[in-house]
C-alpha atoms as a PDB file:
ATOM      1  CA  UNK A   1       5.996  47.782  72.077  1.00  0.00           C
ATOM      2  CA  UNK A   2       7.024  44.464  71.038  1.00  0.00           C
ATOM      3  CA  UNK A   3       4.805  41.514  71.208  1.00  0.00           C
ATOM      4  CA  UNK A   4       6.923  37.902  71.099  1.00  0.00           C
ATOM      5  CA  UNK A   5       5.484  36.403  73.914  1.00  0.00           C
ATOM      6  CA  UNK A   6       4.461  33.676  71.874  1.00  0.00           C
ATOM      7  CA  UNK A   7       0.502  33.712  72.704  1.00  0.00           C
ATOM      8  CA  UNK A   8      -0.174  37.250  72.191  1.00  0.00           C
ATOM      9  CA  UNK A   9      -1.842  37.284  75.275  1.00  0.00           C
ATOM     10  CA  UNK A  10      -0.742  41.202  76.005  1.00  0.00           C
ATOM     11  CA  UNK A  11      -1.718  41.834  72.147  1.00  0.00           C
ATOM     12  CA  UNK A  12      -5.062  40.731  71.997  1.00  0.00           C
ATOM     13  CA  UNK A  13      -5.815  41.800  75.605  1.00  0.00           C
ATOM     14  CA  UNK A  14      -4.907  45.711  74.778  1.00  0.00           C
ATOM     15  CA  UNK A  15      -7.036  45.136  71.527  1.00  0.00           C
ATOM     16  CA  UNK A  16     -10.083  44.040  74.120  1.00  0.00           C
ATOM     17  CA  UNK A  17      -9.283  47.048  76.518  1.00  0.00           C
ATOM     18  CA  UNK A  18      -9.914  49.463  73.585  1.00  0.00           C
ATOM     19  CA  UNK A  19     -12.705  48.025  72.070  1.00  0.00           C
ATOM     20  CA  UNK A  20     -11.066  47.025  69.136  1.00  0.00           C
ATOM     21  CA  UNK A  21     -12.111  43.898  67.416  1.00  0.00           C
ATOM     22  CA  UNK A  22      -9.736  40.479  67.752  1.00  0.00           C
ATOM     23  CA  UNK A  23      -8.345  39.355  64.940  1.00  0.00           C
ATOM     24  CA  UNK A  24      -9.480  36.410  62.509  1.00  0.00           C
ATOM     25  CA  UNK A  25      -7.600  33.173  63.073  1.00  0.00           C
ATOM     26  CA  UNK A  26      -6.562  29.841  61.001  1.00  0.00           C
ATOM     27  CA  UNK A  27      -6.464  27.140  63.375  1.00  0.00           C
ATOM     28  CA  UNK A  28      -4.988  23.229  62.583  1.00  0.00           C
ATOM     29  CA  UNK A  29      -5.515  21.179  65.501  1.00  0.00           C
ATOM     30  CA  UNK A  30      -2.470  18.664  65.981  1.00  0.00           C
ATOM     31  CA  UNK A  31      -2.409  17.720  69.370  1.00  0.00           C
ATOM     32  CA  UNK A  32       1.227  16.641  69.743  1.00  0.00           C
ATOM     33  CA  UNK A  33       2.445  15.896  73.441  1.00  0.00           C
ATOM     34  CA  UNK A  34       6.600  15.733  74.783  1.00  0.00           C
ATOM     35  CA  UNK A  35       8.593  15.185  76.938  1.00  0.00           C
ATOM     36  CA  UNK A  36      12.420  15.888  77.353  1.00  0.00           C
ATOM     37  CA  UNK A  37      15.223  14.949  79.682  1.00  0.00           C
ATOM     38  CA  UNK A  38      19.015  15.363  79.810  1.00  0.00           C
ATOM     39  CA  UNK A  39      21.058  12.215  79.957  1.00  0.00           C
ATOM     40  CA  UNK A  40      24.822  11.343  80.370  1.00  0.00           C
ATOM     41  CA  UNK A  41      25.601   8.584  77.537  1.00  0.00           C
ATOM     42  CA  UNK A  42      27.146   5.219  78.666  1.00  0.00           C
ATOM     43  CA  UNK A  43      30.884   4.415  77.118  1.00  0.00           C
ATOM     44  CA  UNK A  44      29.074   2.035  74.847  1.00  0.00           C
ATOM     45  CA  UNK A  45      30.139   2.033  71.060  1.00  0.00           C
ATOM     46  CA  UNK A  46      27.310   3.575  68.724  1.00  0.00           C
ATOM     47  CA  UNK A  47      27.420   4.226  64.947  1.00  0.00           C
ATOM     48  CA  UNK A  48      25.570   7.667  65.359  1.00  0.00           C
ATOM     49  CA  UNK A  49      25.966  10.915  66.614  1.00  0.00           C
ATOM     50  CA  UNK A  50      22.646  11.649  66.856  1.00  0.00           C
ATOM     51  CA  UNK A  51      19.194   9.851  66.395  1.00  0.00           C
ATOM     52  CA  UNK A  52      15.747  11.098  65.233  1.00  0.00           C
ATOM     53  CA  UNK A  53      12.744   8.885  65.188  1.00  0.00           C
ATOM     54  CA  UNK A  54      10.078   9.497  63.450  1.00  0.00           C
ATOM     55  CA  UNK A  55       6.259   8.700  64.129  1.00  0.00           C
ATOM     56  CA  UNK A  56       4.599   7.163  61.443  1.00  0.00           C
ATOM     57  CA  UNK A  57       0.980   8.286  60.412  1.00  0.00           C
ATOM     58  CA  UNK A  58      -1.737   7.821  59.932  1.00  0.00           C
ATOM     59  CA  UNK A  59      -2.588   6.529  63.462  1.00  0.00           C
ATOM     60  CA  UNK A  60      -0.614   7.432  66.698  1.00  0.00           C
ATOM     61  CA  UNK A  61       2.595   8.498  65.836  1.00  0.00           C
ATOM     62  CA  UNK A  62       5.295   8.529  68.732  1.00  0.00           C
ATOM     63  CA  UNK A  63       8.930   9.761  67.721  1.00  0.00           C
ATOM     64  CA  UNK A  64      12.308  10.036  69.633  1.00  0.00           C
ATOM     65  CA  UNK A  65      15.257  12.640  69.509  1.00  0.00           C
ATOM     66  CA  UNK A  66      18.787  12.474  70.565  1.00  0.00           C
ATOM     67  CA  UNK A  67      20.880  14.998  70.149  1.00  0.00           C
ATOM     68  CA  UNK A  68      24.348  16.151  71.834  1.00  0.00           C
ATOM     69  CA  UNK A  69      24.789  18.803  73.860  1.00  0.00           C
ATOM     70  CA  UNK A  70      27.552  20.611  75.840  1.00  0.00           C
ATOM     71  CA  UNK A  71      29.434  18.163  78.257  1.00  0.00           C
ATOM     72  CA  UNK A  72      29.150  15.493  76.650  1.00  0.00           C
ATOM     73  CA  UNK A  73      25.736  14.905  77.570  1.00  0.00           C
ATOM     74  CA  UNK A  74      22.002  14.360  75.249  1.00  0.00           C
ATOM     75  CA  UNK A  75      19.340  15.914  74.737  1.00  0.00           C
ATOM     76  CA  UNK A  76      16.270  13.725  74.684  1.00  0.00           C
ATOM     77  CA  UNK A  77      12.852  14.290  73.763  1.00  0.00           C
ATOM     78  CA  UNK A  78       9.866  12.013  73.072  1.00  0.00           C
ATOM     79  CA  UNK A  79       6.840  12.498  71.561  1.00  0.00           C
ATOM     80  CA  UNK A  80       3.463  11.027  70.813  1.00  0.00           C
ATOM     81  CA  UNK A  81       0.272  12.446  68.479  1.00  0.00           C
ATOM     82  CA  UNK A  82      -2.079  12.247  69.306  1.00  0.00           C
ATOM     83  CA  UNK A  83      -1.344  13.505  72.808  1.00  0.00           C
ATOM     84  CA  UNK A  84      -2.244  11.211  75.780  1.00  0.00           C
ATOM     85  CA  UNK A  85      -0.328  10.185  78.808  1.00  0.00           C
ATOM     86  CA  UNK A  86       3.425  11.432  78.225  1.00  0.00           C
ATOM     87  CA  UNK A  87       6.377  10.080  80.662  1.00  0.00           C
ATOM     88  CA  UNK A  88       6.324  11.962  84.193  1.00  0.00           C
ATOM     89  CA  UNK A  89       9.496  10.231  85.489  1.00  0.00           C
ATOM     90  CA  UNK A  90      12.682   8.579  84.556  1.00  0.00           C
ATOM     91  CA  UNK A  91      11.484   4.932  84.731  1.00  0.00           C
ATOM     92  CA  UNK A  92       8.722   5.421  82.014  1.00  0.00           C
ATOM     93  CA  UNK A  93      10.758   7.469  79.786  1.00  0.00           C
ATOM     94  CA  UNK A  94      12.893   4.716  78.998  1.00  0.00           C
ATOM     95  CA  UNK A  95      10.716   2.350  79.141  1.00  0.00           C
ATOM     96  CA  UNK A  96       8.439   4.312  76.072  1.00  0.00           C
ATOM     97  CA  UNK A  97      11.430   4.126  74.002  1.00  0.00           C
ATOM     98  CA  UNK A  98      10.638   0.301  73.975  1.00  0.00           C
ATOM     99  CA  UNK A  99       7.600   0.743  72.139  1.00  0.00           C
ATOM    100  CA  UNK A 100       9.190   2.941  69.236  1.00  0.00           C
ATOM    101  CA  UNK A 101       9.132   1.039  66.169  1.00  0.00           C
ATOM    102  CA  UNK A 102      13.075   0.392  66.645  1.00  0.00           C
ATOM    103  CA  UNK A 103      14.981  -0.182  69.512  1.00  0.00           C
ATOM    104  CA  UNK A 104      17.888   2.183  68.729  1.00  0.00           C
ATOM    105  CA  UNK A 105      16.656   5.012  71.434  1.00  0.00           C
ATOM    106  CA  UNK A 106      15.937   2.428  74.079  1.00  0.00           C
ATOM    107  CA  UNK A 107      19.479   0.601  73.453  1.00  0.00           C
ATOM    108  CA  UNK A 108      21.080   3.976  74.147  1.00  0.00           C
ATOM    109  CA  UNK A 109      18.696   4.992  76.680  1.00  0.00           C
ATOM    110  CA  UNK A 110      19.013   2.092  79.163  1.00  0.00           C
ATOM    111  CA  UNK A 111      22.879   2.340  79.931  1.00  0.00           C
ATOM    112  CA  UNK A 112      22.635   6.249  80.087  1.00  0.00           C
ATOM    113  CA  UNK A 113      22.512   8.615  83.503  1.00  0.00           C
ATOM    114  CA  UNK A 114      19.405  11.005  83.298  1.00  0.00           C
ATOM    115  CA  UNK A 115      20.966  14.184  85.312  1.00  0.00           C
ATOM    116  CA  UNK A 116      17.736  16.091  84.937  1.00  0.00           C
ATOM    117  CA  UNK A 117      13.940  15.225  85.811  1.00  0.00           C
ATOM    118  CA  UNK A 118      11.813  14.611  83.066  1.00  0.00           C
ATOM    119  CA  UNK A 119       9.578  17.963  81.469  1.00  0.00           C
ATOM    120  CA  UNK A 120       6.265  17.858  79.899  1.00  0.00           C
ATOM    121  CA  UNK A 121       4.673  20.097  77.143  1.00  0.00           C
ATOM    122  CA  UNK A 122       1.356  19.142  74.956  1.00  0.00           C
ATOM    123  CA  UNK A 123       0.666  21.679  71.945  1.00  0.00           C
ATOM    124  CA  UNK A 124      -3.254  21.322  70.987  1.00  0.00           C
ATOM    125  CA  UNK A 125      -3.334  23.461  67.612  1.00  0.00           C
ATOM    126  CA  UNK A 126      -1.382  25.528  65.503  1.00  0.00           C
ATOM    127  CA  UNK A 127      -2.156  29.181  65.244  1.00  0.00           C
ATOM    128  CA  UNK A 128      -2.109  31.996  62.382  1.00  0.00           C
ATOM    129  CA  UNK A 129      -3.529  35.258  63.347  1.00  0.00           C
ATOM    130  CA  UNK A 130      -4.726  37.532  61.311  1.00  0.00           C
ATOM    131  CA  UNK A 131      -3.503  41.241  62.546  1.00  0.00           C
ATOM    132  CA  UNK A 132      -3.334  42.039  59.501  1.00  0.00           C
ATOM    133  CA  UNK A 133      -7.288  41.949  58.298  1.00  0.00           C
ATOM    134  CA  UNK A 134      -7.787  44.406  60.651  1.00  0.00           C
ATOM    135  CA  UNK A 135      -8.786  47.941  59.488  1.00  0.00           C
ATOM    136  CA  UNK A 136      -7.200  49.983  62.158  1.00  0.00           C
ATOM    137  CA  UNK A 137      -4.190  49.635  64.065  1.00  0.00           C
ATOM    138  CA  UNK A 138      -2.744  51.013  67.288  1.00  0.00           C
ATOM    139  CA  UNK A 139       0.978  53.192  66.826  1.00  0.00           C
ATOM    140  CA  UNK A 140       4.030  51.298  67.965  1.00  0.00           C
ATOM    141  CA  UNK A 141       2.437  47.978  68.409  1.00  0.00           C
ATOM    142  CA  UNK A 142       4.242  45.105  66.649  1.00  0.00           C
ATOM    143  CA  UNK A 143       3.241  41.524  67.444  1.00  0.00           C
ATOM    144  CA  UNK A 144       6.271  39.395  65.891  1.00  0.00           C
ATOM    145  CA  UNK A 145       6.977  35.680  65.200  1.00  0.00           C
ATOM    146  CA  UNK A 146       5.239  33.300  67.519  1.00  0.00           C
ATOM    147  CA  UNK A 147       2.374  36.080  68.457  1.00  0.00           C
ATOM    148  CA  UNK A 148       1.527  35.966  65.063  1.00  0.00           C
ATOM    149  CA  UNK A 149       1.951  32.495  64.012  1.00  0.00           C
ATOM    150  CA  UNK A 150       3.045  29.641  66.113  1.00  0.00           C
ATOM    151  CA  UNK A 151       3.121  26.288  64.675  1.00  0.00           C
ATOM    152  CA  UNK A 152       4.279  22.628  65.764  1.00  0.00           C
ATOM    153  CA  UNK A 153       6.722  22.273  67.747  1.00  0.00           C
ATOM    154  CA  UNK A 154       7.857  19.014  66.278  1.00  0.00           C
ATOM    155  CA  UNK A 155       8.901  20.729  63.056  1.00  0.00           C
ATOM    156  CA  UNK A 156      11.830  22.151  65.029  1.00  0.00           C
ATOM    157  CA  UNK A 157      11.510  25.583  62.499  1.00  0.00           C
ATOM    158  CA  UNK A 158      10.390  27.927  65.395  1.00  0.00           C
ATOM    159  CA  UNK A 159      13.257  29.932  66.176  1.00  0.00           C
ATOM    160  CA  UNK A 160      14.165  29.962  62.468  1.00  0.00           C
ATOM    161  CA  UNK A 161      11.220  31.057  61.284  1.00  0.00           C
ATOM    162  CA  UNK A 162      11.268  33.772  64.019  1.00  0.00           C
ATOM    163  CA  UNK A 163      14.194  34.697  62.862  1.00  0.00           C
ATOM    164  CA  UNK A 164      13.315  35.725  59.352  1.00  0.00           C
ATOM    165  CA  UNK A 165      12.172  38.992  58.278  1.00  0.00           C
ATOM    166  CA  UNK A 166      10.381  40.963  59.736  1.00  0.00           C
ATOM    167  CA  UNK A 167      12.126  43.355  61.269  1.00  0.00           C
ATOM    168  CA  UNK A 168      10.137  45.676  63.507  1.00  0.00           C
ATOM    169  CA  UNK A 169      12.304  48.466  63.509  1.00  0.00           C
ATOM    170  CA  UNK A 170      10.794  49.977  60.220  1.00  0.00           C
ATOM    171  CA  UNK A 171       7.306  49.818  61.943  1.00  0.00           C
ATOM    172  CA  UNK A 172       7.569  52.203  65.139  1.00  0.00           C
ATOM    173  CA  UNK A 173       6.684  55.266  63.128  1.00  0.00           C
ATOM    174  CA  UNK A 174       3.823  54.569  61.383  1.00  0.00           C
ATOM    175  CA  UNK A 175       0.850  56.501  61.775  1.00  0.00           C
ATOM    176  CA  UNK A 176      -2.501  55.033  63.369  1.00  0.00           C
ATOM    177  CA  UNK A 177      -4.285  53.087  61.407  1.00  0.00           C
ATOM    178  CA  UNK A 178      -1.324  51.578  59.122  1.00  0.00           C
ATOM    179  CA  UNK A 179      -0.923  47.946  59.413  1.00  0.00           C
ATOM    180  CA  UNK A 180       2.738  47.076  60.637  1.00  0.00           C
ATOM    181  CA  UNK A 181       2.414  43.848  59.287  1.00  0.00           C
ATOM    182  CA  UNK A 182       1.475  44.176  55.956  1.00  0.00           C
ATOM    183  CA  UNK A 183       4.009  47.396  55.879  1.00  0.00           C
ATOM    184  CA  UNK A 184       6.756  44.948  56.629  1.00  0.00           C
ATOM    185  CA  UNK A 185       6.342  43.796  53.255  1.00  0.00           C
ATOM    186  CA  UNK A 186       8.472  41.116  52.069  1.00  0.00           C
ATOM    187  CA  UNK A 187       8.735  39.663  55.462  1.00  0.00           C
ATOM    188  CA  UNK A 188       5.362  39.481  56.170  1.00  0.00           C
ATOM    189  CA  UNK A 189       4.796  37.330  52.978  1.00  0.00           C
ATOM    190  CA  UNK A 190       8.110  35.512  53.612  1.00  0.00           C
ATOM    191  CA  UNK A 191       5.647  34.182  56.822  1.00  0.00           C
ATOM    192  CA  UNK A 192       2.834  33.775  54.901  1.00  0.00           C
ATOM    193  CA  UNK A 193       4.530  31.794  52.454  1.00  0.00           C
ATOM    194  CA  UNK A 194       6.435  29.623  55.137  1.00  0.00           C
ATOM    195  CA  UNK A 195       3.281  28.750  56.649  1.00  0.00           C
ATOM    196  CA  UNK A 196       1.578  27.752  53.322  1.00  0.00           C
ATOM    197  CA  UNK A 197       4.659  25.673  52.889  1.00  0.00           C
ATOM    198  CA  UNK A 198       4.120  23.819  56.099  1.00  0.00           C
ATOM    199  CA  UNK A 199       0.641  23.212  55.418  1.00  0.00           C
ATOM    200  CA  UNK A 200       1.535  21.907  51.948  1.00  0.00           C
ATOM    201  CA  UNK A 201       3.909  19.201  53.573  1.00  0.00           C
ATOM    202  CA  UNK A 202       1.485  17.253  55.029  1.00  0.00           C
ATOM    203  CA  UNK A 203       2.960  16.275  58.111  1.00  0.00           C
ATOM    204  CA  UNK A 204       0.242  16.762  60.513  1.00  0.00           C
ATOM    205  CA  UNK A 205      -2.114  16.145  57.780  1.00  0.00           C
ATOM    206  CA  UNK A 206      -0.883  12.843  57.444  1.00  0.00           C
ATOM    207  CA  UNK A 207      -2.334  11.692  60.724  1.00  0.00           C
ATOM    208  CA  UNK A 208      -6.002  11.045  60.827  1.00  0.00           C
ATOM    209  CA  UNK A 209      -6.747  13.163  64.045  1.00  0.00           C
ATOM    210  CA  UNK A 210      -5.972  16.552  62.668  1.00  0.00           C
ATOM    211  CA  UNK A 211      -8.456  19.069  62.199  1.00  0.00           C
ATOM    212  CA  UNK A 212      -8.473  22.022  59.996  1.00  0.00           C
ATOM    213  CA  UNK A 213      -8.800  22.708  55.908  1.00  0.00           C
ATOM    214  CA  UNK A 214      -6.934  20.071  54.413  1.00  0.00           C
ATOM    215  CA  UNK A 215      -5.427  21.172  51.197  1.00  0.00           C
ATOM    216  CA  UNK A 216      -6.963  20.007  47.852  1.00  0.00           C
ATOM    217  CA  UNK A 217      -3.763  17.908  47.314  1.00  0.00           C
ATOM    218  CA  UNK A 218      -3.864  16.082  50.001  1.00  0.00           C
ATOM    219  CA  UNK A 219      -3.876  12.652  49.197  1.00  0.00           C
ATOM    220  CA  UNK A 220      -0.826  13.846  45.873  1.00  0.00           C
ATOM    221  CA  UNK A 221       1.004  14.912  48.540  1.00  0.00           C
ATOM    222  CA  UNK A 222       1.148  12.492  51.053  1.00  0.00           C
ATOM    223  CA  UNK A 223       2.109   9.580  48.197  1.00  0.00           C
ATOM    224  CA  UNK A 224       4.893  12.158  47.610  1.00  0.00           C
ATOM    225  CA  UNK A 225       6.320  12.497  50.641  1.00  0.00           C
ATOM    226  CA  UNK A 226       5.965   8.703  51.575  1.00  0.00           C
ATOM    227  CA  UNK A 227       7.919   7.972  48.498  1.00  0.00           C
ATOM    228  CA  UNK A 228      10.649  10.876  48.922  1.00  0.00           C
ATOM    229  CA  UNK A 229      10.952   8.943  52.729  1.00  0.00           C
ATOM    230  CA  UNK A 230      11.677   5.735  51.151  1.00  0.00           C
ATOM    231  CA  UNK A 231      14.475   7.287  49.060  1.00  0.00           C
ATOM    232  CA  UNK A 232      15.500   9.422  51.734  1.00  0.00           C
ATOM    233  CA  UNK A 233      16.156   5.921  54.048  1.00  0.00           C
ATOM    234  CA  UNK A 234      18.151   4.523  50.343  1.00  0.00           C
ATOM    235  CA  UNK A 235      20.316   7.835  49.671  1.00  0.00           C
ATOM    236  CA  UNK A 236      21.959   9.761  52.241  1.00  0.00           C
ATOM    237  CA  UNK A 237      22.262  12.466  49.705  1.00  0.00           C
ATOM    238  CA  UNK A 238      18.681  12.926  49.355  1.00  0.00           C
ATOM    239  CA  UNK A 239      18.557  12.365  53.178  1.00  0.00           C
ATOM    240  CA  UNK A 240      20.875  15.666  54.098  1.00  0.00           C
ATOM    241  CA  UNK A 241      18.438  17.233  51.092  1.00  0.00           C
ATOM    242  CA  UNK A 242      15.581  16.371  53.335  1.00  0.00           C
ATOM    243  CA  UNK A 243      17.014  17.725  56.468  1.00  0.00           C
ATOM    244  CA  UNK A 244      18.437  20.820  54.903  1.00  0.00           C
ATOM    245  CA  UNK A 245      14.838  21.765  53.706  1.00  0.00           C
ATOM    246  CA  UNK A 246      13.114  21.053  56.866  1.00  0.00           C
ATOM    247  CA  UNK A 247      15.641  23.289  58.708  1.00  0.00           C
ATOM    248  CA  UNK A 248      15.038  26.371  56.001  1.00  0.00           C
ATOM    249  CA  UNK A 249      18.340  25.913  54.565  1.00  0.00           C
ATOM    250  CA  UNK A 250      16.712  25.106  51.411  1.00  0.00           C
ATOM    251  CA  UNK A 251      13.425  25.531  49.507  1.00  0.00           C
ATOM    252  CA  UNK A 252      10.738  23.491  49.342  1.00  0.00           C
ATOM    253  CA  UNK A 253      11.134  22.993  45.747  1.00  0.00           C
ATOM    254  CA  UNK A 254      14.600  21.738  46.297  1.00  0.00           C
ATOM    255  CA  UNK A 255      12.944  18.048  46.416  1.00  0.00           C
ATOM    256  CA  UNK A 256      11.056  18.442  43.987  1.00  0.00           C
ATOM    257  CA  UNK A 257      14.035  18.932  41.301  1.00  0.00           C
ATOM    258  CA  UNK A 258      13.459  16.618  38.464  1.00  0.00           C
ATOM    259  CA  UNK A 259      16.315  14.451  39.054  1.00  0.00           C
ATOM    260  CA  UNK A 260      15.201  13.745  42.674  1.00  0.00           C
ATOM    261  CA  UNK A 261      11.223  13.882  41.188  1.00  0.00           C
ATOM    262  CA  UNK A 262      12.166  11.300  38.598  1.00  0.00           C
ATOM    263  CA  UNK A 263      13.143   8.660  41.075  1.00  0.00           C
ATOM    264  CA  UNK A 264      10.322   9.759  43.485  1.00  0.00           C
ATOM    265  CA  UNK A 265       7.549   9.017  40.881  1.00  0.00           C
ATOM    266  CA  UNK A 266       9.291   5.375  40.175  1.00  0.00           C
ATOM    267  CA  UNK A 267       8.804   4.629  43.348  1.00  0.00           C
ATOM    268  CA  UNK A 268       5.504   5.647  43.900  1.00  0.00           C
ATOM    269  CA  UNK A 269       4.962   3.749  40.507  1.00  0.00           C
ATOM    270  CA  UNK A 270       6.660   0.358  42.007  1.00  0.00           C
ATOM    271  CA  UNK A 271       4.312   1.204  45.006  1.00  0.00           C
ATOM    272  CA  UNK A 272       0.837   0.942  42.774  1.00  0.00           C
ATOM    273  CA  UNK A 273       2.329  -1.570  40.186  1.00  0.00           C
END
């Protein structure tokens, strides 16, 4: 039986039913709110394809997305950290992208058809379980991706992460009392070691309303990033870099490359001078 409902919910409930003790969990509240909608662009000229806008921290950060989709239509999505009111209907969905700190999304927004109605989701806190602490565990039960760790949904790196190893197949036949996780071997600590990676980026660090065990280089890391941003917005080579990363088509360590860490630390230099 395979568990990737997401929540786990028919995991941990069979653990309850026979007695067996829930697992340990590492929890980072976020708090992140969205909301999406499909529009038809207008015939008006743009210089983009797409659009992503991002929230800045440490206070309320509140972010756009445009991206195409089949027919010729968008994809939008808004967000806000931390969560409060999010857009129920068409009217206030355009008229948040008027408070974004540019008025790209709203410019495209306000000449466009919205074809669909407008969906809500809010996300309190990322989730790691710990199946794998446990000292017995039931044959031919393997919780996968999400129902083991689900994460925020901002990052976009659900489904890829999901899609890494594991792969359940190899865990069907082991005996009671084996751990299917930790048998999965390197794809269990390809998880563990995309999760630390998230948690060493920052990102919902950065904002001042997020709870959970900060890393010890917190502050290094956020002067880091906020530098590698500024470049980012100066070098569309180091921009693609960025994206590339944050999409798991490159390594963490990919911006950290001395020629890229060179100019980052000038920066952050010019910043302090």
């Amino acid at each position: 039986m395979v568990d990737a409902s997401g929540r786990a919910v028919s995991t941990l409930s069979f653990l309850d039913s026979i007695g067996s003790p829930k697992p340990e969990q590492t929890e980072i509240g976020v708090d992140v709110g969205y909301a999406s909608a499909i529009f038809e662009p207008s015939d008006a000229s743009r210089d983009w394809i797409g659009l992503i806008h991002f929230g800045m921290p440490p206070g309320e950060g509140r972010g756009a997305l445009i991206l195409p989709i089949e027919n010729g239509r968008w994809l939008v999505s808004l967000s806000r950290r931390p969560n409060g009111e999010m857009p129920s209907d068409i009217e206030s969905f355009v008229a948040f992208t008027r408070t974004l700190r540019t008025l790209t999304a709203w410019e495209a927004l306000r000449t466009a058809k919205p074809v669909t109605d407008v969906a809500r989701f809010g996300f309190p806190a990322s989730i790691r379980r710990h199946f794998h602490e446990l000292e017995r565990w039931p044959r031919g039960l393997v919780p996968v991706a999400g129902s083991i760790c689900r994460f925020n949904p901002l990052f976009g790196q659900g489904m890829s992460v999901a899609g890494w190893k594991p792969s359940c197949s190899a865990s069907f036949s082991l005996p009671v009392g084996a751990h299917p996780i930790r048998s999965m071997g390197s794809g269990a600590t390809s998880l563990s070691q995309s999760r630390r990676r998230l948690k060493r980026r920052v990102s919902d660090f950065a904002y001042s309303h997020t709870t959970g065990e900060r890393p010890p280089d917190l502050a290094q890391g956020l002067q880091y990033s906020g530098a590698l941003l500024h470049l980012a917005a100066q070098d569309a080579d180091v921009h693609k870099l960025m994206v590339e990363v944050s999409q798991l088509l490159k390594p963490q360590s990919a911006l950290r490359e001395p020629a890229i860490a060179e100019r980052v630390r000038a920066l952050m230099a010019a910043a302090t001078a």
